[in-house]
PDB file of N, CA and C in Angstrom:
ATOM      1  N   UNK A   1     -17.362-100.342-107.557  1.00  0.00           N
ATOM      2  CA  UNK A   1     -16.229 -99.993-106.745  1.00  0.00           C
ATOM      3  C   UNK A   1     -15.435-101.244-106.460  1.00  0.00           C
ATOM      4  N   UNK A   2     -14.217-101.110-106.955  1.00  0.00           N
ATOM      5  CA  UNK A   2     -13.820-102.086-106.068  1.00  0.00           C
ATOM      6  C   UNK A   2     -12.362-102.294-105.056  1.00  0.00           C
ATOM      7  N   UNK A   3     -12.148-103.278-104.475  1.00  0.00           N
ATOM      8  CA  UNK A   3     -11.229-103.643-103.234  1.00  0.00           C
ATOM      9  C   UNK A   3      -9.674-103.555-103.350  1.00  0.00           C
ATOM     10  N   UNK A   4      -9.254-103.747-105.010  1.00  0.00           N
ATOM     11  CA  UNK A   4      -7.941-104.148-105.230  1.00  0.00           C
ATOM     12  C   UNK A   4      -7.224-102.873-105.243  1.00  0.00           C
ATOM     13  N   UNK A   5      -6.221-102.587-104.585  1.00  0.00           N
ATOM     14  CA  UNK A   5      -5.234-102.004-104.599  1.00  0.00           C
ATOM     15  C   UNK A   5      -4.289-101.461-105.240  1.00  0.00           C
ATOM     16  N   UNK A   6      -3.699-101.118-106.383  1.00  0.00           N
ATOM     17  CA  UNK A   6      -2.380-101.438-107.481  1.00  0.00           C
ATOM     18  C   UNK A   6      -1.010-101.451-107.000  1.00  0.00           C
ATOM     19  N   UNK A   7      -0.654-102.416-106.920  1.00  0.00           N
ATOM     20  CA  UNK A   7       0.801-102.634-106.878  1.00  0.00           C
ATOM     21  C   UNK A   7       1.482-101.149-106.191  1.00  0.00           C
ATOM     22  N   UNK A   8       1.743-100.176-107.203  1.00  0.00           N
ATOM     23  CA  UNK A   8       2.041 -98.601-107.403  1.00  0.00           C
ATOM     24  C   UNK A   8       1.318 -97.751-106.716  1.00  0.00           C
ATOM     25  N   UNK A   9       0.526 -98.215-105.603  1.00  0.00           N
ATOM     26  CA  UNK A   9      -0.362 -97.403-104.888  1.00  0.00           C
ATOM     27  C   UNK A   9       0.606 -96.599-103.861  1.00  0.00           C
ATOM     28  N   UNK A  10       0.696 -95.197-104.285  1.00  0.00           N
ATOM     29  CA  UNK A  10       1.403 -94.441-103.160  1.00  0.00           C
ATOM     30  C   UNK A  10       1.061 -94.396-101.721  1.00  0.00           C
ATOM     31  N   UNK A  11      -0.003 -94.594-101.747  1.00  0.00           N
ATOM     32  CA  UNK A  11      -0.430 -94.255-100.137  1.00  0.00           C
ATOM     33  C   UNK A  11       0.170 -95.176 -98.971  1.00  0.00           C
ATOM     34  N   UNK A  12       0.704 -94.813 -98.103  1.00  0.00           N
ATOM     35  CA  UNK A  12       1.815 -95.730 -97.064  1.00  0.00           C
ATOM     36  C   UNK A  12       0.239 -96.529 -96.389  1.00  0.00           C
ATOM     37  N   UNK A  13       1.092 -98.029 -96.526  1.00  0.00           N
ATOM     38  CA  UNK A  13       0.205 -99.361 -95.210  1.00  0.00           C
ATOM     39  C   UNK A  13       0.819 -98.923 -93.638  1.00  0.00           C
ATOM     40  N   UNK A  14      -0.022 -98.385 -92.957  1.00  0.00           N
ATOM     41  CA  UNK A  14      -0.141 -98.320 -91.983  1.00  0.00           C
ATOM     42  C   UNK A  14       0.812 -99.317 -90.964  1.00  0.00           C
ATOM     43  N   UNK A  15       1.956 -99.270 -90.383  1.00  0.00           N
ATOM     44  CA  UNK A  15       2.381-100.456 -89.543  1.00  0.00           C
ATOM     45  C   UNK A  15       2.575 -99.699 -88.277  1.00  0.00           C
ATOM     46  N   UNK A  16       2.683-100.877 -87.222  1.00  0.00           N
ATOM     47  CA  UNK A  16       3.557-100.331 -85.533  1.00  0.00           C
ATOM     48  C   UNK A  16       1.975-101.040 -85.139  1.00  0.00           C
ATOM     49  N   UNK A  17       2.226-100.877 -83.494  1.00  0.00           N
ATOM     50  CA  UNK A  17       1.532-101.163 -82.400  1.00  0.00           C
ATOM     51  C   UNK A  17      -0.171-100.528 -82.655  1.00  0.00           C
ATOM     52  N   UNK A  18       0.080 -99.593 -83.382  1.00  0.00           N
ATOM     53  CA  UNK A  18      -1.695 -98.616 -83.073  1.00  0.00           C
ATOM     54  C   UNK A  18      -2.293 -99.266 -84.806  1.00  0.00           C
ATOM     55  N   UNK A  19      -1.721 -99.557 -85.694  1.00  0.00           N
ATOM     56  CA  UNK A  19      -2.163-100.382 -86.597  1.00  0.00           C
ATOM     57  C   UNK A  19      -3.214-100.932 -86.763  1.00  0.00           C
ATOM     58  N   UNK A  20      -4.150-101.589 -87.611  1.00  0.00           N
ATOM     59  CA  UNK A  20      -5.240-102.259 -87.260  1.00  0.00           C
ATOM     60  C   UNK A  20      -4.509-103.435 -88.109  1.00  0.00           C
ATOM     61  N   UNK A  21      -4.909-104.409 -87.883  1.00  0.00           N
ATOM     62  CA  UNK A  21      -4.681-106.229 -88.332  1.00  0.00           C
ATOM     63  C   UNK A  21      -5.278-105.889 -89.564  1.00  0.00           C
ATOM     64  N   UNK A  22      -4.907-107.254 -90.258  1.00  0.00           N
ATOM     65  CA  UNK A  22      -5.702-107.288 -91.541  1.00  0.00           C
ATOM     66  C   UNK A  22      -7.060-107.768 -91.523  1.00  0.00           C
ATOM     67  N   UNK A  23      -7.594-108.733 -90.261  1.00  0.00           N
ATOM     68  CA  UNK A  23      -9.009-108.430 -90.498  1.00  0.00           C
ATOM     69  C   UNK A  23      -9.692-107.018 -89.804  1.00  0.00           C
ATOM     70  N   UNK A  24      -9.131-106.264 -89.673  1.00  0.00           N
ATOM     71  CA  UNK A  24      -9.668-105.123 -89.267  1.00  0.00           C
ATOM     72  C   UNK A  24     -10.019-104.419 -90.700  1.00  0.00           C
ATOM     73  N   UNK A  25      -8.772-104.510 -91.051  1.00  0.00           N
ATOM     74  CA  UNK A  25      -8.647-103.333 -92.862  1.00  0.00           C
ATOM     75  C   UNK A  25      -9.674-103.910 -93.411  1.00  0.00           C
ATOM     76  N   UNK A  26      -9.703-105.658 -93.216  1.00  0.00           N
ATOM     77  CA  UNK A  26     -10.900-105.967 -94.339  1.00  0.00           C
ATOM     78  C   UNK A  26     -12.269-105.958 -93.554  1.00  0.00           C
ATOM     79  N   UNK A  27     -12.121-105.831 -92.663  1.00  0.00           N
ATOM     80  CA  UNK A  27     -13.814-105.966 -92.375  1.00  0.00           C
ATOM     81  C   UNK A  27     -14.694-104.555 -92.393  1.00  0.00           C
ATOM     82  N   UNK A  28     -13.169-102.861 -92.747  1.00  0.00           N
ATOM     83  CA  UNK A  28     -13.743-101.999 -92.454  1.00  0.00           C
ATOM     84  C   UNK A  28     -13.869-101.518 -94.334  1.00  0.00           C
ATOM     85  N   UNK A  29     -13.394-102.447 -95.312  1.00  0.00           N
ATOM     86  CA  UNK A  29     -13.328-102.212 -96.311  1.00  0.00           C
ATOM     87  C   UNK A  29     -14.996-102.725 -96.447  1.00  0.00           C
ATOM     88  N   UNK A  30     -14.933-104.142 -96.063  1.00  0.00           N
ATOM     89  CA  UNK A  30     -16.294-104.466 -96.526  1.00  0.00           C
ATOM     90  C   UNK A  30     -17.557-103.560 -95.707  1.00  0.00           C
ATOM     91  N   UNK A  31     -17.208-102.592 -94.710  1.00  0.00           N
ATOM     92  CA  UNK A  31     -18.314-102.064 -94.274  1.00  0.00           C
ATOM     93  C   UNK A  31     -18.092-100.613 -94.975  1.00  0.00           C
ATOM     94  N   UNK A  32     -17.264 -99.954 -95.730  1.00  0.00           N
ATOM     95  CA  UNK A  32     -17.218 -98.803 -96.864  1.00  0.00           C
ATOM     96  C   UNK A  32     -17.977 -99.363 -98.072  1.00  0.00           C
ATOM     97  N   UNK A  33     -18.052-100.983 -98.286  1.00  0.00           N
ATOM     98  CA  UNK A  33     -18.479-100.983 -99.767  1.00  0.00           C
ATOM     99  C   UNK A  33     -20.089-101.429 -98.952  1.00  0.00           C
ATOM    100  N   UNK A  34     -20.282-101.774 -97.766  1.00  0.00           N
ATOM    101  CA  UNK A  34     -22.272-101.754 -98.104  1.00  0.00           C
ATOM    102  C   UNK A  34     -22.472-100.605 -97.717  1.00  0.00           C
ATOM    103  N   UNK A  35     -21.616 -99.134 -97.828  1.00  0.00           N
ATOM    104  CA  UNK A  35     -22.629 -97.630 -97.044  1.00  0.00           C
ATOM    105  C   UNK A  35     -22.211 -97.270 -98.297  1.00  0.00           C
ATOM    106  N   UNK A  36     -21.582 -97.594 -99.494  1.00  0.00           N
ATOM    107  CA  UNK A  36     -21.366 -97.245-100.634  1.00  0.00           C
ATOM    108  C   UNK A  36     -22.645 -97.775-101.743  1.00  0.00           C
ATOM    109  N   UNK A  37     -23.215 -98.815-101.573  1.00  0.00           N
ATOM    110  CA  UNK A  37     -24.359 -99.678-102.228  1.00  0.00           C
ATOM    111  C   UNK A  37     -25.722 -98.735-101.576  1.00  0.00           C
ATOM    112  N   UNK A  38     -25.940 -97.601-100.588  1.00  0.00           N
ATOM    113  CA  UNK A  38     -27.281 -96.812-100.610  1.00  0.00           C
ATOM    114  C   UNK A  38     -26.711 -95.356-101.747  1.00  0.00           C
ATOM    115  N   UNK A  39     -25.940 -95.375-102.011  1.00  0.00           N
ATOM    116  CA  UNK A  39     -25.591 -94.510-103.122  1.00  0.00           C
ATOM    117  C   UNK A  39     -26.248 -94.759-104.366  1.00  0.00           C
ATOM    118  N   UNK A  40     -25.570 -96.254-104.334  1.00  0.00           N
ATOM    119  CA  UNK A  40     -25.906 -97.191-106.045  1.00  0.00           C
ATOM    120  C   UNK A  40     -27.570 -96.568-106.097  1.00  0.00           C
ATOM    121  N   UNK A  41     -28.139 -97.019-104.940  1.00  0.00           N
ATOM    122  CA  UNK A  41     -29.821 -96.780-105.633  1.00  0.00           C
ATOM    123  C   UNK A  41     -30.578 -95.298-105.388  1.00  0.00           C
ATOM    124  N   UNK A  42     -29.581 -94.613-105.282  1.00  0.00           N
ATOM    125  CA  UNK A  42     -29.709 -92.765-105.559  1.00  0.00           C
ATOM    126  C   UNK A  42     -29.144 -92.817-107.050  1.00  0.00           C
ATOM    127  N   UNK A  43     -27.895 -92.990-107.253  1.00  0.00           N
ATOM    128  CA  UNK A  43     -27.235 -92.656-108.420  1.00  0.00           C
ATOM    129  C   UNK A  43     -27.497 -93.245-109.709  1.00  0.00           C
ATOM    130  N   UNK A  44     -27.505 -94.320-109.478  1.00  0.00           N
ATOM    131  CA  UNK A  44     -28.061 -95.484-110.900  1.00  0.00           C
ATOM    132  C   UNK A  44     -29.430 -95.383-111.379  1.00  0.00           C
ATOM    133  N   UNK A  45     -30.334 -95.124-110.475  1.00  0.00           N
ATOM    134  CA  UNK A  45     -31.824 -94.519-111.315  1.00  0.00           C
ATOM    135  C   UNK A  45     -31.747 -92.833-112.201  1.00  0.00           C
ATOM    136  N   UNK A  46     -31.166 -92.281-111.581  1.00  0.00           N
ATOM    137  CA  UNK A  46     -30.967 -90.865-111.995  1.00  0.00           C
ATOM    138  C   UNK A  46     -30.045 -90.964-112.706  1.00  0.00           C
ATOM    139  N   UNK A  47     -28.872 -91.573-113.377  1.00  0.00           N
ATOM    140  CA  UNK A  47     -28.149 -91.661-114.210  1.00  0.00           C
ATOM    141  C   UNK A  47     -29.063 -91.757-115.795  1.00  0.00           C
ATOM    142  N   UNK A  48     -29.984 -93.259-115.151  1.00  0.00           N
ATOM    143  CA  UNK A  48     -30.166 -94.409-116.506  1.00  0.00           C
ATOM    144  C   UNK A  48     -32.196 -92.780-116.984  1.00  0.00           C
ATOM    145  N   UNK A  49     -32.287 -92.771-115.867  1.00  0.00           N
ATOM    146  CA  UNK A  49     -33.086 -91.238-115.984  1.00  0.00           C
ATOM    147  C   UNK A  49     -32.974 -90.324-116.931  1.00  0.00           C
ATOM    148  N   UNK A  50     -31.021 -89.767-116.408  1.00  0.00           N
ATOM    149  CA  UNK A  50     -31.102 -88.514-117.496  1.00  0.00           C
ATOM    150  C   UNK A  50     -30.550 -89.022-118.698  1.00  0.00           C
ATOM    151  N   UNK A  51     -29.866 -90.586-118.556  1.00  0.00           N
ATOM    152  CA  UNK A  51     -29.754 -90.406-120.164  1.00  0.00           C
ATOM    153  C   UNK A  51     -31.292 -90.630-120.850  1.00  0.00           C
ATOM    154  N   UNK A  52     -32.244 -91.170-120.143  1.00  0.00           N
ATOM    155  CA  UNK A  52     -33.379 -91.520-121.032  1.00  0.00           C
ATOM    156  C   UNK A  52     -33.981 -90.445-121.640  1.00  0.00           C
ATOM    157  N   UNK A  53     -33.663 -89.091-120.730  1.00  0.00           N
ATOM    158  CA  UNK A  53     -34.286 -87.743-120.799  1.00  0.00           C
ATOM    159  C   UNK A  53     -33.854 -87.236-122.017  1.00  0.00           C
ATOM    160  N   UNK A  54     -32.600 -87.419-122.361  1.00  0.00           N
ATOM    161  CA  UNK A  54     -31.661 -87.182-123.315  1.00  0.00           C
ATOM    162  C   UNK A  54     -31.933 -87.815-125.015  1.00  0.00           C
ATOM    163  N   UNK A  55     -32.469 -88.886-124.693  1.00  0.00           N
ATOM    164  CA  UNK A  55     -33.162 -89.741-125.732  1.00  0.00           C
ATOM    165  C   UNK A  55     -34.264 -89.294-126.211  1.00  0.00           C
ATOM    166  N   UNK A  56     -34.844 -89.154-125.020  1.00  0.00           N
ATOM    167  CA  UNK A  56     -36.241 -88.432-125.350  1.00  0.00           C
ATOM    168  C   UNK A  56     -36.005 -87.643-125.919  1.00  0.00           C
ATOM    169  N   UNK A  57     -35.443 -86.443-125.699  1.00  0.00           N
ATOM    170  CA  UNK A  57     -35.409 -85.268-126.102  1.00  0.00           C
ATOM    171  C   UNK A  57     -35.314 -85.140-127.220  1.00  0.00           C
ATOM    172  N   UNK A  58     -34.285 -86.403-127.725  1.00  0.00           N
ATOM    173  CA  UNK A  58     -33.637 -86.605-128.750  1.00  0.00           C
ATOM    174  C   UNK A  58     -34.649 -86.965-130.149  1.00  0.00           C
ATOM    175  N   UNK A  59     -35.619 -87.938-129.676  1.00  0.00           N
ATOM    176  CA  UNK A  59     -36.528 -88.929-130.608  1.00  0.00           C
ATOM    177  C   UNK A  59     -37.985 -88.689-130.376  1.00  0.00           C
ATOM    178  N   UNK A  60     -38.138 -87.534-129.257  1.00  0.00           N
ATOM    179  CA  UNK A  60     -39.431 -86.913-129.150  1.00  0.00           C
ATOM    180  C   UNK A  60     -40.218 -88.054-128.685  1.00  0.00           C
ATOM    181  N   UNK A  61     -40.322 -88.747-127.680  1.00  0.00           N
ATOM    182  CA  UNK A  61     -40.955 -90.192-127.492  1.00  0.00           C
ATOM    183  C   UNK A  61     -41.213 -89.802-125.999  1.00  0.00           C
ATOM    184  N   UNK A  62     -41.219 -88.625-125.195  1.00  0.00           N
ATOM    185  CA  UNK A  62     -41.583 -88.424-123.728  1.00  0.00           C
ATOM    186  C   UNK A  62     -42.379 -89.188-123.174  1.00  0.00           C
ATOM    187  N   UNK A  63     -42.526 -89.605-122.274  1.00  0.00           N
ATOM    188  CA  UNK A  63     -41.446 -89.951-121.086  1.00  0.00           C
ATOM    189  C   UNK A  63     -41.282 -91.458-121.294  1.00  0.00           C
ATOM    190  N   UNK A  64     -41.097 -92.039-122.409  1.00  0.00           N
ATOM    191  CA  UNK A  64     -41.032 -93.827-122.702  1.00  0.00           C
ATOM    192  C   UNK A  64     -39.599 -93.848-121.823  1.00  0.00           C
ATOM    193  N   UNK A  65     -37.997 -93.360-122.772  1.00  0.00           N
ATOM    194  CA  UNK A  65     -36.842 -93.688-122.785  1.00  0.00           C
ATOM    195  C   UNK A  65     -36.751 -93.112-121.181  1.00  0.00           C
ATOM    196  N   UNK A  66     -36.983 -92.430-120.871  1.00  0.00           N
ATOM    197  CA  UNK A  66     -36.521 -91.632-119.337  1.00  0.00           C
ATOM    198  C   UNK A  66     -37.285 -93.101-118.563  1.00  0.00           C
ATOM    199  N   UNK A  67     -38.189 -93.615-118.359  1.00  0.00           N
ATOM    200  CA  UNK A  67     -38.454 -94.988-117.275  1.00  0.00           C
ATOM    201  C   UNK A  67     -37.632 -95.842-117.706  1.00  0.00           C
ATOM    202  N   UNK A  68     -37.881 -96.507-119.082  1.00  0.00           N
ATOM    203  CA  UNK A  68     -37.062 -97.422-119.402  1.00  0.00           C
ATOM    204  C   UNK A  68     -35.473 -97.153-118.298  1.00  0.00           C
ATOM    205  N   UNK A  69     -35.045 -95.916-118.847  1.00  0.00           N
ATOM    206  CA  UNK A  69     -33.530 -95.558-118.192  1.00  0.00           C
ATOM    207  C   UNK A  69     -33.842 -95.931-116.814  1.00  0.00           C
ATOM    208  N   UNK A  70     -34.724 -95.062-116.000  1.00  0.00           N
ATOM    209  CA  UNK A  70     -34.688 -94.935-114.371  1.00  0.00           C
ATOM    210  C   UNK A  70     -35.031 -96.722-114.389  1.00  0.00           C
ATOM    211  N   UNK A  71     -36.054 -97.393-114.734  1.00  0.00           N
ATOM    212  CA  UNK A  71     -35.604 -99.073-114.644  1.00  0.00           C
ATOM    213  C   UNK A  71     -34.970 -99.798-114.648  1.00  0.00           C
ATOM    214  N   UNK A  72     -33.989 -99.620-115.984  1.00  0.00           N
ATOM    215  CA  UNK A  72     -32.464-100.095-115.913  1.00  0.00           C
ATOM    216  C   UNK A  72     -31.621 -99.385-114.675  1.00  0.00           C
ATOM    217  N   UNK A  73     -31.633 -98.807-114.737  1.00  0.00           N
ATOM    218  CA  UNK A  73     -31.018 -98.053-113.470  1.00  0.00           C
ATOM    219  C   UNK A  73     -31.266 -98.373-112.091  1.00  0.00           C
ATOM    220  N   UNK A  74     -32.446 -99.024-111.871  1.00  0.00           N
ATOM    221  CA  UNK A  74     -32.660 -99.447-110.573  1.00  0.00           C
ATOM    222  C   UNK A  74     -32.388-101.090-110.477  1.00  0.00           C
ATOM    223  N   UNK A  75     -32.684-101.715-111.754  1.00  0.00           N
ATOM    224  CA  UNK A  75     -31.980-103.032-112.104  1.00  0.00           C
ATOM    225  C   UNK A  75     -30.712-103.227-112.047  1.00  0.00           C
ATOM    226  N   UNK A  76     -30.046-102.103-112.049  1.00  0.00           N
ATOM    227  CA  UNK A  76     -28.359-101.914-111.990  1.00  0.00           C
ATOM    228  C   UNK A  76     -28.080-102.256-110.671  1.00  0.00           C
ATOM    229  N   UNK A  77     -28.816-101.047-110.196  1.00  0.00           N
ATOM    230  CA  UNK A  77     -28.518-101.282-108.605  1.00  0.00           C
ATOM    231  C   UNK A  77     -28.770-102.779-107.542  1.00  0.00           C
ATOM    232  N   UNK A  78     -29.903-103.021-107.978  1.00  0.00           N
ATOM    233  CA  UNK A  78     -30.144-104.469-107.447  1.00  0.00           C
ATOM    234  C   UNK A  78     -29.200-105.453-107.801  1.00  0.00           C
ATOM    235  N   UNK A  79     -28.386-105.696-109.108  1.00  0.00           N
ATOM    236  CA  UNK A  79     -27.303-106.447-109.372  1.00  0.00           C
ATOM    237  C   UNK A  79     -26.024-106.370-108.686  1.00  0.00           C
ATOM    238  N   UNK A  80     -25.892-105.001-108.385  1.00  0.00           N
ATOM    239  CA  UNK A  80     -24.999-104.626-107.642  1.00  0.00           C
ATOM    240  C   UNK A  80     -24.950-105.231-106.167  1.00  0.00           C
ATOM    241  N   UNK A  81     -26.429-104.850-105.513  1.00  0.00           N
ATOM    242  CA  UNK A  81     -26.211-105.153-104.255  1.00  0.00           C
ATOM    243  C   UNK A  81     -26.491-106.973-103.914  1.00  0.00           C
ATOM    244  N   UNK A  82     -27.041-107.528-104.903  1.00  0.00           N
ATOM    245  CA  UNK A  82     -26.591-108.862-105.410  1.00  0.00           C
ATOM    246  C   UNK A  82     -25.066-109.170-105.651  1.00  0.00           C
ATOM    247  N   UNK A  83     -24.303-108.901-105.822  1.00  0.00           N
ATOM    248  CA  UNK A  83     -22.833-109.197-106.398  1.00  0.00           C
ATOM    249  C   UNK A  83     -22.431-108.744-105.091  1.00  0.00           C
ATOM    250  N   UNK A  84     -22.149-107.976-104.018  1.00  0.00           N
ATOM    251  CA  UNK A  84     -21.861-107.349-102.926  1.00  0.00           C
ATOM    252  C   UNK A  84     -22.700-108.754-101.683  1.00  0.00           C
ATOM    253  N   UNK A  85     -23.265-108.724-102.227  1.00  0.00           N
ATOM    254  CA  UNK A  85     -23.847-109.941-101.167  1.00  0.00           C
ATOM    255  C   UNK A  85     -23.134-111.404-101.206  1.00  0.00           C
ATOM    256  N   UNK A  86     -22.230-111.599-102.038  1.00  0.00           N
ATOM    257  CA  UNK A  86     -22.100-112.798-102.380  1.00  0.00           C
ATOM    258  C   UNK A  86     -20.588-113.141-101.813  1.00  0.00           C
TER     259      UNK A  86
END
């Protein structure tokens, strides 16, 4: 996920008195992207999972490719919340 904006982004910046500052926007951005990182390690094992399932299925090798996947998949996630930490 990430922070940047595009140029062409329709959605109106918020201005006037009830506004939040810009360290408000950013400190509530950076607290959307760590409640977004307990997702990563639901979604990224069960991703790298069903494609392994898929492999399997594929090359008849049960249940090798499905861990391999859910491993990479949880290795994903840890990189992630490594890179988010930094």
């Amino acid at each position: 996920m990430t922070s940047r904006i595009p140029p062409d982004d329709p959605a109106p910046i918020p201005t006037g008195p009830g506004a939040p500052s810009g360290r408000k926007m950013a400190e509530r951005l950076r607290q959307l992207r760590a409640a977004s990182l307990g997702w990563n390690f639901v979604t990224a094992p069960l991703v790298g999972g069903a494609l392994g399932y898929g492999a399997d299925w594929l090359l008849g090798s049960y249940p090798w490719a499905m861990m391999v996947g859910m491993a990479l998949g949880f290795v994903s996630a840890f990189l992630e919340v490594l890179r988010s930490a930094r």
